[in-house]
PDB file of N, CA and C in Angstrom:
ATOM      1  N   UNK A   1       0.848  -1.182   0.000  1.00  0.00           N
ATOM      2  CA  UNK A   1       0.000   0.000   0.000  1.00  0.00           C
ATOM      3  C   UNK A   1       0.893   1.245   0.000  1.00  0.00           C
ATOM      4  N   UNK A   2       0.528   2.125  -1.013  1.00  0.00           N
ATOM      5  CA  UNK A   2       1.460   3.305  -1.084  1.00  0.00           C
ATOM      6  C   UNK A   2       1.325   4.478   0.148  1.00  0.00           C
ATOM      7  N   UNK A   3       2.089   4.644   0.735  1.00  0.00           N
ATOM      8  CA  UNK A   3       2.335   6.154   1.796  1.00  0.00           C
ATOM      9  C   UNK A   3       1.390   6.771   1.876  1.00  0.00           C
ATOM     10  N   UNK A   4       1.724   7.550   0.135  1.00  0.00           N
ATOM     11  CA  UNK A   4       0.316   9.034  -0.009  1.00  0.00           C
ATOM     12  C   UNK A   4      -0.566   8.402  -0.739  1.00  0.00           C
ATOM     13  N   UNK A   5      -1.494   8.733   0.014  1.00  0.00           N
ATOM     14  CA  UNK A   5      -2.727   9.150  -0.724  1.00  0.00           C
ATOM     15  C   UNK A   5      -3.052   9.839  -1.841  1.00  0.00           C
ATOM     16  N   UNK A   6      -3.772   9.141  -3.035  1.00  0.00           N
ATOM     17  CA  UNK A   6      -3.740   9.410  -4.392  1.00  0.00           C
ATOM     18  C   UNK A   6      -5.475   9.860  -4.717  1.00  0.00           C
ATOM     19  N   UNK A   7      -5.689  10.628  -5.192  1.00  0.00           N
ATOM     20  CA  UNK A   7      -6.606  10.637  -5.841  1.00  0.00           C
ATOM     21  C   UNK A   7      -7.035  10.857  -7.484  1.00  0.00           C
ATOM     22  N   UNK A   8      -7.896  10.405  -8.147  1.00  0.00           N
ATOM     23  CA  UNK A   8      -7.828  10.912  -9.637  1.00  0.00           C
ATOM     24  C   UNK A   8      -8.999  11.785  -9.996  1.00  0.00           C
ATOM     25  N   UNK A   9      -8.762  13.020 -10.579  1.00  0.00           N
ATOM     26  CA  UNK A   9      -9.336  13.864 -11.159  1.00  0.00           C
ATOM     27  C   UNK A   9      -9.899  14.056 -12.298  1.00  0.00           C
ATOM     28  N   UNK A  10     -11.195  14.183 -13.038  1.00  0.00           N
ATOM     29  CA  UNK A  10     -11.061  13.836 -14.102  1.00  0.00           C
ATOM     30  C   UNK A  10     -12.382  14.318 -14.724  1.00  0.00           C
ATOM     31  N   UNK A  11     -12.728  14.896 -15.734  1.00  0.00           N
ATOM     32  CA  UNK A  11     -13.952  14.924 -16.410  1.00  0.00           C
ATOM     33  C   UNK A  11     -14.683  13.464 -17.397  1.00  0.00           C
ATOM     34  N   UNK A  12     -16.310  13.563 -17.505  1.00  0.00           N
ATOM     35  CA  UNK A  12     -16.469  11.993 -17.808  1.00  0.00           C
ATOM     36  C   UNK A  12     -17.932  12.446 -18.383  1.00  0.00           C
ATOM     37  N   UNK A  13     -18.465  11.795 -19.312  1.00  0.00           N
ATOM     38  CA  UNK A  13     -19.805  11.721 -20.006  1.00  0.00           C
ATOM     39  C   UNK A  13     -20.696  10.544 -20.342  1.00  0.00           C
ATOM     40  N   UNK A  14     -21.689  10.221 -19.532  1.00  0.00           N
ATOM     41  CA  UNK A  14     -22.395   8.910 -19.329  1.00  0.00           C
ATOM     42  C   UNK A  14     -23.730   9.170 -20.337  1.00  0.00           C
ATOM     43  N   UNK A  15     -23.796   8.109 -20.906  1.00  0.00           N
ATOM     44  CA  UNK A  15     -24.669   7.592 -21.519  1.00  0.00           C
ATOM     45  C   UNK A  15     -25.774   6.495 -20.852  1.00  0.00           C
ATOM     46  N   UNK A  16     -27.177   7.188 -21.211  1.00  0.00           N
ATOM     47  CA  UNK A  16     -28.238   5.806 -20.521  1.00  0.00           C
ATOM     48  C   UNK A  16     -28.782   4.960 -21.816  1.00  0.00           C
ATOM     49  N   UNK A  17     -28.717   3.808 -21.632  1.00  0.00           N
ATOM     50  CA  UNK A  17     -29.298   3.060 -22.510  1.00  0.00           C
ATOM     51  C   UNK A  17     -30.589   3.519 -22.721  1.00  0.00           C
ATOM     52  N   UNK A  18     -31.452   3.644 -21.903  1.00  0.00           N
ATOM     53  CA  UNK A  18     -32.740   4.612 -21.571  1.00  0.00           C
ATOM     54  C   UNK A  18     -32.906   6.050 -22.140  1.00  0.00           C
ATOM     55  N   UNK A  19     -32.374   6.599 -22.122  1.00  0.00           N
ATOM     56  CA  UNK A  19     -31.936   8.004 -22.969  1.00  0.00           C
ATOM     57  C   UNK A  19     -31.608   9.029 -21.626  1.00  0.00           C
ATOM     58  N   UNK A  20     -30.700   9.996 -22.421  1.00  0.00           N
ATOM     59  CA  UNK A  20     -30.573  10.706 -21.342  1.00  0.00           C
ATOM     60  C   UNK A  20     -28.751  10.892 -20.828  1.00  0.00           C
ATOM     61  N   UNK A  21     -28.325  11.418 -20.027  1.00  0.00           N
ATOM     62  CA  UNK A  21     -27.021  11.393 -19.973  1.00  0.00           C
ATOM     63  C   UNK A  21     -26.678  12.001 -18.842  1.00  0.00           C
ATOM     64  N   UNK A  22     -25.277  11.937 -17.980  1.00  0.00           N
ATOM     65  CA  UNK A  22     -24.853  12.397 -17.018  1.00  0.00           C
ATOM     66  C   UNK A  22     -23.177  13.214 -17.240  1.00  0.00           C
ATOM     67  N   UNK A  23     -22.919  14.587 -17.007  1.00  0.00           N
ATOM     68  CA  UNK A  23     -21.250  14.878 -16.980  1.00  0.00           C
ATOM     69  C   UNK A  23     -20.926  15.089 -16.296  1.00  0.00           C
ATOM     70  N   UNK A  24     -19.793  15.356 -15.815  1.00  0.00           N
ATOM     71  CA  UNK A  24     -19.178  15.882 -14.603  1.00  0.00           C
ATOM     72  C   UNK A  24     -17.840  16.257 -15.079  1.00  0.00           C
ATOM     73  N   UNK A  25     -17.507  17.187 -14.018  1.00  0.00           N
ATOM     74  CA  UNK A  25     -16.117  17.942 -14.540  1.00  0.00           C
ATOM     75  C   UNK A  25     -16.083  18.171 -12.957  1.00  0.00           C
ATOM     76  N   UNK A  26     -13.973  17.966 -13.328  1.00  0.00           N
ATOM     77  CA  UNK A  26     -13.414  17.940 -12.109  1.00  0.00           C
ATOM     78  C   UNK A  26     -14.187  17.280 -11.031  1.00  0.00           C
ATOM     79  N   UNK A  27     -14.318  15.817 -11.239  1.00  0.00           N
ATOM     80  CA  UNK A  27     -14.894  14.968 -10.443  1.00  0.00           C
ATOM     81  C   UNK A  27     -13.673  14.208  -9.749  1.00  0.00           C
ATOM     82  N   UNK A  28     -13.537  14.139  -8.510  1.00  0.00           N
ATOM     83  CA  UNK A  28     -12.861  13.291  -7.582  1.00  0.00           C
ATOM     84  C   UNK A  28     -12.654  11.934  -7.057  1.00  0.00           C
ATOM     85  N   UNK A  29     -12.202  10.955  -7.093  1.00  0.00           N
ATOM     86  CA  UNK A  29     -12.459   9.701  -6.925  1.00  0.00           C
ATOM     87  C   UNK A  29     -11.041   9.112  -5.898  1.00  0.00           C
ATOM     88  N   UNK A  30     -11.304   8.749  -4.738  1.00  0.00           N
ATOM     89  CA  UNK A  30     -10.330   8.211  -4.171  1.00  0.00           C
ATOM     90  C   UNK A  30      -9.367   6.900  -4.958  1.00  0.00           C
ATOM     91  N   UNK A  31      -8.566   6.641  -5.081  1.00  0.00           N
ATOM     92  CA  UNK A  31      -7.570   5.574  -5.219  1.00  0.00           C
ATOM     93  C   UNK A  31      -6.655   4.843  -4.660  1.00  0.00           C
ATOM     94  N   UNK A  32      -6.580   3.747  -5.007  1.00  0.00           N
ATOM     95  CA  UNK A  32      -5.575   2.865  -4.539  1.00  0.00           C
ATOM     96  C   UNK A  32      -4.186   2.940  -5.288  1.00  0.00           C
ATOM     97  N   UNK A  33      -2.739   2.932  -5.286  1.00  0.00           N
ATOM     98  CA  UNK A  33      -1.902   3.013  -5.562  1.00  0.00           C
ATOM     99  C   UNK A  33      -1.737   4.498  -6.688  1.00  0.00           C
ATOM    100  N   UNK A  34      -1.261   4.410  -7.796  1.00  0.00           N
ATOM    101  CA  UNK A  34      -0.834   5.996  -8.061  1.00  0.00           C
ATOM    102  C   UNK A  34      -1.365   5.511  -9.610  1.00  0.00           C
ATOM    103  N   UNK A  35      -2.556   5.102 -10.715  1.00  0.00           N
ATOM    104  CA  UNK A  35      -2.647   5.132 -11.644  1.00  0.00           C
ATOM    105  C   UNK A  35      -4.016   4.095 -11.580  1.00  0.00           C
ATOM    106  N   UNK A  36      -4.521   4.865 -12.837  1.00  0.00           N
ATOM    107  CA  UNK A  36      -5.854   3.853 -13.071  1.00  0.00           C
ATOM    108  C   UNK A  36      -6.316   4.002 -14.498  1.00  0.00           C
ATOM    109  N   UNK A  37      -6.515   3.415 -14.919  1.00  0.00           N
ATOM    110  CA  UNK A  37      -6.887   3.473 -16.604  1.00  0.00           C
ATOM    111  C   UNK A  37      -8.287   3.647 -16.892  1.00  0.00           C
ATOM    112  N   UNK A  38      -8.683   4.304 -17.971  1.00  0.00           N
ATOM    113  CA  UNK A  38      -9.699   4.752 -18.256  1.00  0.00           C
ATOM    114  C   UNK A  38     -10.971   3.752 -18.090  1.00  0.00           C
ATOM    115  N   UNK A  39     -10.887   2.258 -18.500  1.00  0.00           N
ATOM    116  CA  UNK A  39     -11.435   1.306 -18.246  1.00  0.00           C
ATOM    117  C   UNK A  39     -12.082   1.147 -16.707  1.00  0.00           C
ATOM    118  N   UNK A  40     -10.491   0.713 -16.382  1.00  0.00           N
ATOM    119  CA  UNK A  40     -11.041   0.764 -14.928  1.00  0.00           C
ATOM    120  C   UNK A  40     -11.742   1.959 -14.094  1.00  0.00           C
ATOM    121  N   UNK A  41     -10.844   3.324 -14.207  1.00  0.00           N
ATOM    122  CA  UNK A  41     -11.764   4.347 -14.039  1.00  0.00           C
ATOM    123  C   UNK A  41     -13.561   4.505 -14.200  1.00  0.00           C
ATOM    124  N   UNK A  42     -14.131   4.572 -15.583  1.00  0.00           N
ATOM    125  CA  UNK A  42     -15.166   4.062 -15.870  1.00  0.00           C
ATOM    126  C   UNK A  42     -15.813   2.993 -14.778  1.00  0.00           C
ATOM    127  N   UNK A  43     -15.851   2.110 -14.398  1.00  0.00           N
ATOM    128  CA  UNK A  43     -16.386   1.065 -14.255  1.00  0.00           C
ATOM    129  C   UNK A  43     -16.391   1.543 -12.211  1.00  0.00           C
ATOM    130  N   UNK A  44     -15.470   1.956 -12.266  1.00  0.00           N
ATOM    131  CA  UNK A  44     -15.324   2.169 -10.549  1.00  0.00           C
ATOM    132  C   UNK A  44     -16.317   3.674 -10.506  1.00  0.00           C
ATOM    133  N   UNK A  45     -16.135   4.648 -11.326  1.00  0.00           N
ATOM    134  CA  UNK A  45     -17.301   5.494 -11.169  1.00  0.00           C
ATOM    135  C   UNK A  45     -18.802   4.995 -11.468  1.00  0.00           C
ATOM    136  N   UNK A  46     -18.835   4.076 -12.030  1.00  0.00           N
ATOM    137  CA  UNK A  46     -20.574   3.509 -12.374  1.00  0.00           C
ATOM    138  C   UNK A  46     -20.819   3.227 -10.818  1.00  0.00           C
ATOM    139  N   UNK A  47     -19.834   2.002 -10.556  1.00  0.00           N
ATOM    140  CA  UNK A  47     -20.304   1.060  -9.348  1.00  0.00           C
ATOM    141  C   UNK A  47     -20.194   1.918  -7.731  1.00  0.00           C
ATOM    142  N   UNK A  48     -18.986   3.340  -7.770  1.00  0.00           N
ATOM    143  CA  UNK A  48     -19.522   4.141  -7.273  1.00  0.00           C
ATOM    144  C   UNK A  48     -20.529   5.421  -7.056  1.00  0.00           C
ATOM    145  N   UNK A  49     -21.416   5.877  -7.812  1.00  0.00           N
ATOM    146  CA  UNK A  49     -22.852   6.427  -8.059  1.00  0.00           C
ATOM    147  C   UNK A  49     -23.972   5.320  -7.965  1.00  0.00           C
ATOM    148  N   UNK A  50     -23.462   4.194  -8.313  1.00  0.00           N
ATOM    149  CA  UNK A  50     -24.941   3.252  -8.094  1.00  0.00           C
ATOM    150  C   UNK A  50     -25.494   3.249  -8.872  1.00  0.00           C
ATOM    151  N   UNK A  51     -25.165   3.483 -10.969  1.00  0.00           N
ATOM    152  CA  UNK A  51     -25.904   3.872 -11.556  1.00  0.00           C
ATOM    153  C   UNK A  51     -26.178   2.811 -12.569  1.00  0.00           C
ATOM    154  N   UNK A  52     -27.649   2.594 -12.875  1.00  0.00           N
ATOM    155  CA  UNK A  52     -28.309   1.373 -13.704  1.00  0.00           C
ATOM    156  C   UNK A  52     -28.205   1.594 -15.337  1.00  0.00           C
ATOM    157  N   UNK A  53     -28.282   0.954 -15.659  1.00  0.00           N
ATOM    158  CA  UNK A  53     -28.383   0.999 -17.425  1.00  0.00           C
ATOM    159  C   UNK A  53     -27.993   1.983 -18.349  1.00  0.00           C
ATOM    160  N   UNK A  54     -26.165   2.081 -18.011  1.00  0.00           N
ATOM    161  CA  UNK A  54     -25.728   3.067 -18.640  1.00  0.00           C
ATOM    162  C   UNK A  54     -25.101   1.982 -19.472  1.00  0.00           C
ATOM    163  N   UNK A  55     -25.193   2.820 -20.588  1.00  0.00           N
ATOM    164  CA  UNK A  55     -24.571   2.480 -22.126  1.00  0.00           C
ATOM    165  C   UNK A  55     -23.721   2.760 -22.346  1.00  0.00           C
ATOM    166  N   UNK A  56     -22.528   4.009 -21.990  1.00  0.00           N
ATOM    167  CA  UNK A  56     -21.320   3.739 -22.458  1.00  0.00           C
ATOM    168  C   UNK A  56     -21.112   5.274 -21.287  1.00  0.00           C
ATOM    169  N   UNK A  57     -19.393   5.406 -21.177  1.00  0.00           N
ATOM    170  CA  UNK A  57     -18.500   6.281 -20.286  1.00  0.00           C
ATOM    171  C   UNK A  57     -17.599   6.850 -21.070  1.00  0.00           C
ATOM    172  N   UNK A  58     -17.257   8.050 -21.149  1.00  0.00           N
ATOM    173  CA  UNK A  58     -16.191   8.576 -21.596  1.00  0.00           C
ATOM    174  C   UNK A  58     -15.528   9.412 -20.751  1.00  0.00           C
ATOM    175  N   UNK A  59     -14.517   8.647 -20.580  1.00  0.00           N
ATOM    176  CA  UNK A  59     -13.385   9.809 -19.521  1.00  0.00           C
ATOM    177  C   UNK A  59     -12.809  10.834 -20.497  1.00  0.00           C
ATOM    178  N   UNK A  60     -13.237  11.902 -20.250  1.00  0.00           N
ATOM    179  CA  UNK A  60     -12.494  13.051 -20.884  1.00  0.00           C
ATOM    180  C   UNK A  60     -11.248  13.213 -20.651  1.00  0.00           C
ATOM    181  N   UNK A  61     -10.464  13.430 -19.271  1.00  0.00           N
ATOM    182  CA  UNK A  61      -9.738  13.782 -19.121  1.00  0.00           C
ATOM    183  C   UNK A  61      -9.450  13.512 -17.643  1.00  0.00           C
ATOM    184  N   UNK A  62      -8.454  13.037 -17.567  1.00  0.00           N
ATOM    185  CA  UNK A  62      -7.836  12.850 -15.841  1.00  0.00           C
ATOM    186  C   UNK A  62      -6.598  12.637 -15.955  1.00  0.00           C
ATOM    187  N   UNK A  63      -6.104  13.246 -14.478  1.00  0.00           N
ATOM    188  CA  UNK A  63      -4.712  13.372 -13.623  1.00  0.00           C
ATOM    189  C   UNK A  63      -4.866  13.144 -12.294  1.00  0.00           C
ATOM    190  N   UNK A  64      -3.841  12.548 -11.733  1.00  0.00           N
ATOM    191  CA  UNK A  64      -3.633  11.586 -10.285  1.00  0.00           C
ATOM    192  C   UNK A  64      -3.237  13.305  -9.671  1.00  0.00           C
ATOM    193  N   UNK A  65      -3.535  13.186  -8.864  1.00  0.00           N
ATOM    194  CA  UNK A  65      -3.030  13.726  -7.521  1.00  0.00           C
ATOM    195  C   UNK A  65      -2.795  13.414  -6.228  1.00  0.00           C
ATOM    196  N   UNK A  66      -2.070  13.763  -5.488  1.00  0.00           N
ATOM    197  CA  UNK A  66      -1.859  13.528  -4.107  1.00  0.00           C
ATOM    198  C   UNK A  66      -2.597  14.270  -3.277  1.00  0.00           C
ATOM    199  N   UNK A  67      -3.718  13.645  -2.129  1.00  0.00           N
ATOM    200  CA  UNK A  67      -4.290  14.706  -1.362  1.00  0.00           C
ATOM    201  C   UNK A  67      -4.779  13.291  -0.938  1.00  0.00           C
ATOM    202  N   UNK A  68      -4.880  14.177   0.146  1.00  0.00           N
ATOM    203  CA  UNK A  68      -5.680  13.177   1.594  1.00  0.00           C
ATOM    204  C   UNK A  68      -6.933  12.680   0.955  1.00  0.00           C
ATOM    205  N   UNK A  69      -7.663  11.425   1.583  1.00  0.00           N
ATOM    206  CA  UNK A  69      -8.911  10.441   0.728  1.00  0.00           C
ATOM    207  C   UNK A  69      -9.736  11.235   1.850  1.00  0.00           C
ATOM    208  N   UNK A  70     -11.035  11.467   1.037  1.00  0.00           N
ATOM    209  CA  UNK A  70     -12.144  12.153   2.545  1.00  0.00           C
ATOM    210  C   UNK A  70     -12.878  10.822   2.892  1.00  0.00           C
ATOM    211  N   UNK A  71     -12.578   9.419   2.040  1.00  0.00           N
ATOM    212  CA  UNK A  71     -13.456   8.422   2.642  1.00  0.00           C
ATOM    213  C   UNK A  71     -12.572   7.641   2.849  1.00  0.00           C
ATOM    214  N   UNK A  72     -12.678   6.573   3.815  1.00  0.00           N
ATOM    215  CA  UNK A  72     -12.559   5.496   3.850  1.00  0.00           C
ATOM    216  C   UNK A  72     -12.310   4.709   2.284  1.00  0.00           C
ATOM    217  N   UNK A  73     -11.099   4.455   1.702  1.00  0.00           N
ATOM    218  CA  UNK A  73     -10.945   3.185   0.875  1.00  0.00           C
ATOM    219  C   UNK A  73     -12.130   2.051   0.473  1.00  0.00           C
ATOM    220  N   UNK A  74     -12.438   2.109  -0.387  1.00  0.00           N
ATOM    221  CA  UNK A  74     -13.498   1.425  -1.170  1.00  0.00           C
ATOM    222  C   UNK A  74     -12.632  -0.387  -1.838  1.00  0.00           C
ATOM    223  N   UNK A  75     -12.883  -1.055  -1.685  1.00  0.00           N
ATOM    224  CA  UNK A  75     -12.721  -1.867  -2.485  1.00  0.00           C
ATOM    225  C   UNK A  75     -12.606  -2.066  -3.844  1.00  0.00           C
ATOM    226  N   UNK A  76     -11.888  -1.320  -5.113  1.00  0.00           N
ATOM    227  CA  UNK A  76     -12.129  -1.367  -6.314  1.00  0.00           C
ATOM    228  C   UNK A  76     -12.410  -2.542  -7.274  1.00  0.00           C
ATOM    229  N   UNK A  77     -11.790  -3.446  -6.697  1.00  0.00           N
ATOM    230  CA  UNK A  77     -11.552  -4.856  -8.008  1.00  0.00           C
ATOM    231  C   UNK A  77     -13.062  -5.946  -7.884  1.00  0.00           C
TER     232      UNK A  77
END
């Protein structure tokens, strides 16, 4: 387990199979070690919002930073 505390920053555009859509900019996400790929990114923001019958994710844009986690460590995998 790494020292500092990492977080990733990042803008993202959700698609509902249902119609309809979600963005966010400069959205925050705690992490485990110092890198996460867009894939995985994606998939850890669905399963953290709780969100049903989305059709596709696009990470716009993200960078890791170092800053204290405001939660408790999540389980990612």
């Amino acid at each position: 387990m790494d020292a500092l505390p990492h977080r990733v920053v990042f803008d993202f555009e959700i698609e509902f199979s249902n119609g309809g859509g979600l963005q966010g900019q400069d959205f925050r996400l705690d992490i485990e070690g110092d890198d996460i790929d867009d894939a995985a990114l994606a998939a850890y923001l669905v399963r953290d919002l709780r969100l049903l019958m989305v059709a596709q994710v696009r990470i716009v844009r993200r960078r890791i930073i170092v800053e204290p986690h405001k939660r408790q460590p999540k389980e990612m995998a």
